[in-house]
Protein backbone atom coordinates (compact mmCIF):
# COMPACT_ATOMS: atom_id res chain seq x y z
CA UNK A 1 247.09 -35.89 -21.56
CA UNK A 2 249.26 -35.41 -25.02
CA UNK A 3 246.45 -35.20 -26.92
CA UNK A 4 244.51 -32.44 -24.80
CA UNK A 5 247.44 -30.63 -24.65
CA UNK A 6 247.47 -29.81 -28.57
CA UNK A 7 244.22 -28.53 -28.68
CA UNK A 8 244.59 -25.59 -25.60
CA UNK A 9 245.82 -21.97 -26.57
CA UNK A 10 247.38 -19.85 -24.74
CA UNK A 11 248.30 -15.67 -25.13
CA UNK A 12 251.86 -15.09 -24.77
CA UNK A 13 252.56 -11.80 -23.82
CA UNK A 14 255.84 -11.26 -23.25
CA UNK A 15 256.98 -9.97 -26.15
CA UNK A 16 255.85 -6.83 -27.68
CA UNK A 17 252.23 -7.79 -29.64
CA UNK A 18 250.65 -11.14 -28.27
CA UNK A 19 250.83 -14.13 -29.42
CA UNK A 20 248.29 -17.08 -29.70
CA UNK A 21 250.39 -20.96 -28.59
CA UNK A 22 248.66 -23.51 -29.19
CA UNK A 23 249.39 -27.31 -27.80
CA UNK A 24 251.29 -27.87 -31.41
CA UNK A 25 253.86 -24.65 -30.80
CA UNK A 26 254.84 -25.59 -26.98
CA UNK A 27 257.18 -27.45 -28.68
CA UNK A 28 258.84 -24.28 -29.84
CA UNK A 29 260.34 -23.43 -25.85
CA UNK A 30 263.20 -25.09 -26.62
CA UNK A 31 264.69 -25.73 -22.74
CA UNK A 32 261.51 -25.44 -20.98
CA UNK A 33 259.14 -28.75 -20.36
CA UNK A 34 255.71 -29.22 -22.05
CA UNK A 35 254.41 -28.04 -18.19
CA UNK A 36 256.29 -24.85 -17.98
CA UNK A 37 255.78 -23.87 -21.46
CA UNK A 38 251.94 -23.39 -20.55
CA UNK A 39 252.94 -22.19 -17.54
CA UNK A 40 255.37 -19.18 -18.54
CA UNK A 41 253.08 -17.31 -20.25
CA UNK A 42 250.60 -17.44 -17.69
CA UNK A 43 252.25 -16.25 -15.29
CA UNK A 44 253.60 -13.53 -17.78
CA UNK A 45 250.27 -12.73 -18.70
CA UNK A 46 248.40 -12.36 -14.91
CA UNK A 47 251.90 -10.36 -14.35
CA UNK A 48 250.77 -7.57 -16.88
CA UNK A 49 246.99 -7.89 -15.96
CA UNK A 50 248.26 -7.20 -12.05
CA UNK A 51 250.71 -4.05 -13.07
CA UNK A 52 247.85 -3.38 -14.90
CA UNK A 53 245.32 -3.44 -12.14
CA UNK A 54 247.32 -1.81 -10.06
CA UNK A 55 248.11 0.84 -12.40
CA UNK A 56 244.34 0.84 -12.62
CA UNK A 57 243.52 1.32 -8.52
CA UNK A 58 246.36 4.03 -8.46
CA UNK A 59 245.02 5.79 -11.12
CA UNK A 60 241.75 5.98 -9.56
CA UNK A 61 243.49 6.47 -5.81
CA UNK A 62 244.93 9.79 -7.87
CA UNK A 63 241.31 10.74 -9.34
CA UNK A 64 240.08 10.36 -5.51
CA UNK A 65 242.15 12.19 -3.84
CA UNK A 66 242.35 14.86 -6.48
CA UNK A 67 237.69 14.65 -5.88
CA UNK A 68 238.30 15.01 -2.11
CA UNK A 69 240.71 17.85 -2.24
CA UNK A 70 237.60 19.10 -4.22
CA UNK A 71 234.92 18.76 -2.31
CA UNK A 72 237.20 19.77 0.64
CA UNK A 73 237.68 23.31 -1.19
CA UNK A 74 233.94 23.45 -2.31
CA UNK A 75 233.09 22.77 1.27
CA UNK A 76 234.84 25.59 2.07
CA UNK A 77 234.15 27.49 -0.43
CA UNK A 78 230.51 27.23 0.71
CA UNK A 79 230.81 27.95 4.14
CA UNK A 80 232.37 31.14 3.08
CA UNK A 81 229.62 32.29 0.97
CA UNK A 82 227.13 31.04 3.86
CA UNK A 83 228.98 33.42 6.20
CA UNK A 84 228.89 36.08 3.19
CA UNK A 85 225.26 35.15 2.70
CA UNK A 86 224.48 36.00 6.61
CA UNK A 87 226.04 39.32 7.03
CA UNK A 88 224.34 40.14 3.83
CA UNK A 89 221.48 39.40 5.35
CA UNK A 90 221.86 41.23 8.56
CA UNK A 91 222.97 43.88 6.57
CA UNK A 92 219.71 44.11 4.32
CA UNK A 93 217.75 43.77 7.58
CA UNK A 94 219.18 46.88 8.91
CA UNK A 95 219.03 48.80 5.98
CA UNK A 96 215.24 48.16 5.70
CA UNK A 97 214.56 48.66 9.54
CA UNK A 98 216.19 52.34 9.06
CA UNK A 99 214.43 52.98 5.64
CA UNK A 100 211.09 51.93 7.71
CA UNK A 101 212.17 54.23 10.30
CA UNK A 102 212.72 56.67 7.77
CA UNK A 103 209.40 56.43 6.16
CA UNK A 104 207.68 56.21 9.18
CA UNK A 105 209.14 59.24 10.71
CA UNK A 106 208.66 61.33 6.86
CA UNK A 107 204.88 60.26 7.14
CA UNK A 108 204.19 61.54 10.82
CA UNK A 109 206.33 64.69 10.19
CA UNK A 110 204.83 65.49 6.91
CA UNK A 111 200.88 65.20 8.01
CA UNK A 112 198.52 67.92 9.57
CA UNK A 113 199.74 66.64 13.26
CA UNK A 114 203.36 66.98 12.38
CA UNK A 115 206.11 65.41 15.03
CA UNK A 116 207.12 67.61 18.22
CA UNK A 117 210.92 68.55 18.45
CA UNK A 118 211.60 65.66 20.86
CA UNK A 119 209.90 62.83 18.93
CA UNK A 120 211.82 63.93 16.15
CA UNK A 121 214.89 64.04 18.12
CA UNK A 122 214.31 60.81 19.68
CA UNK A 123 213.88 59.13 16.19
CA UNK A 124 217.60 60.41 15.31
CA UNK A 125 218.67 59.74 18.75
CA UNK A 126 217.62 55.88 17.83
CA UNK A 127 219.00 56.02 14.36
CA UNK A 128 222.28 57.12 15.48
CA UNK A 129 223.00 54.48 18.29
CA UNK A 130 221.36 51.92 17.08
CA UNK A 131 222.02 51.96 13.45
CA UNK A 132 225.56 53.77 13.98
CA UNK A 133 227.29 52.53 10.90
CA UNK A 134 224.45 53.26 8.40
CA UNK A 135 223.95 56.43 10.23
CA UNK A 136 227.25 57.77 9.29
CA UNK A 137 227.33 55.34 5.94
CA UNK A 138 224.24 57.33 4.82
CA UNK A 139 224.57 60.71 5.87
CA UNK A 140 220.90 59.99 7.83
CA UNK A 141 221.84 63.48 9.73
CA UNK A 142 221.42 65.36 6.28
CA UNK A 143 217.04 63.83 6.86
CA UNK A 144 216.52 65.69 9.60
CA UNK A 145 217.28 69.27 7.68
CA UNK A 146 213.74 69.16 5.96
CA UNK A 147 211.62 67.34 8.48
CA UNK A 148 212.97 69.83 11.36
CA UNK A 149 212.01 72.69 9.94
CA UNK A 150 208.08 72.40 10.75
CA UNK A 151 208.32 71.22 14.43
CA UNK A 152 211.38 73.93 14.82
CA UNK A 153 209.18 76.55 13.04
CA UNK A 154 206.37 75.48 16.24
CA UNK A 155 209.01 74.90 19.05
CA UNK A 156 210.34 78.34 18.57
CA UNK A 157 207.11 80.76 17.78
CA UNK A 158 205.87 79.44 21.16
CA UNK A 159 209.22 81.02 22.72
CA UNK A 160 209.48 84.45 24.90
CA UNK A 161 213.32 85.22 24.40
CA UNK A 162 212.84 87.87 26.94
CA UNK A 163 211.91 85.80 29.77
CA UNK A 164 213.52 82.69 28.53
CA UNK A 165 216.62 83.85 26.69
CA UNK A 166 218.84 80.19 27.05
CA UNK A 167 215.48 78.80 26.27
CA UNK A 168 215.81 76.86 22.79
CA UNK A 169 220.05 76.37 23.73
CA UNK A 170 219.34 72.69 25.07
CA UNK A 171 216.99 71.72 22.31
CA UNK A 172 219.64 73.26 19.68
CA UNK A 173 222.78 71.20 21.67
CA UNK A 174 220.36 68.09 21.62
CA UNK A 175 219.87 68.88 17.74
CA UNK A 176 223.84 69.99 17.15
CA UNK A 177 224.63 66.31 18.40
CA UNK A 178 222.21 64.58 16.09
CA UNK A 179 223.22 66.18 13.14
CA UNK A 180 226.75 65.48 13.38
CA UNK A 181 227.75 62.58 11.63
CA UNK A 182 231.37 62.49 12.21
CA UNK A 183 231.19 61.32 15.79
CA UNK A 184 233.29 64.10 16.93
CA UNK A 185 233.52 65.45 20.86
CA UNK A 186 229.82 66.15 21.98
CA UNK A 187 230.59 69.09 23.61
């Protein structure tokens, strides 16, 4: 066994730089057998490579947690803009169901058959209950000026104001309403 021992080397670690011991320096650990003197570096050594594992898996523990905290906030980062995303969306859907409305209604009003008072009417009627918010957003009342003109022009040239003189006073109430867009008393 002497003889095998000369020839094995061992890093000692315990000191600030390592040191290569080989079978011929054991000698040099004065109060410590032949046995122990391979054995105190060893242990020395896997001592430093386990603080340095473990310095290691809590390094990476930190990294992890510091990822998950991450992808916690980008999770909920995303389900924000999602929930942006959709009322954008519902938004935009409205908008182009009153500008198709809109069109629509410009088209009919503007060509040789031209809308009657009460289609018209009912066209504002639906654009200010069901599209409330972009109804007063928009000023949509401020359409009707120009496209009420025509079917006005028609509803009153076919009145006799003096055997009908409260005659046009319901259409002009109905009107009064619908042009209003600050939601004030409908009396």
């Amino acid at each position: 066994g002497g003889a095998e021992q000369k020839h094995v080397a061992i890093v000692d670690m315990r000191g600030k730089q390592a040191k290569l011991v080989t079978g011929g320096q054991i000698g040099s650990f004065e109060d410590v057998e032949a046995d122990e003197a391979y054995t105190l570096p060893l242990v020395h050594n896997i001592a430093v490579l386990v603080e340095g594992a473990e310095n290691d898996i809590f390094r990476t523990q930190r990294i992890l947690n510091t990822e998950k905290d991450n992808m916690i906030t980008l999770e909920h980062e995303r389900e924000v803009v999602e929930k942006r995303l959709g009322e954008q969306e519902y938004h935009l859907k409205r908008l182009e169901d009153v500008i198709s409305i809109i069109d629509r209604t410009y088209s009919m009003a503007t060509s040789t058959q031209s809308m009657s008072l009460d289609d018209l009417a009912g066209v504002f009627e639906t654009l200010r209950t069901k599209y409330q918010a972009e109804y007063k957003l928009y000023r949509l009342s401020k359409l009707a000026g120009p496209l009420l003109v025509p079917p006005m022009q028609s509803y009153l040239s076919s009145w006799d104001p003096l055997n009908d003189p409260l005659g046009p006073v319901t259409a002009m109430r109905a009107w009064r309403k619908l042009l209003r867009s600050d939601f004030e008393s409908d009396s």
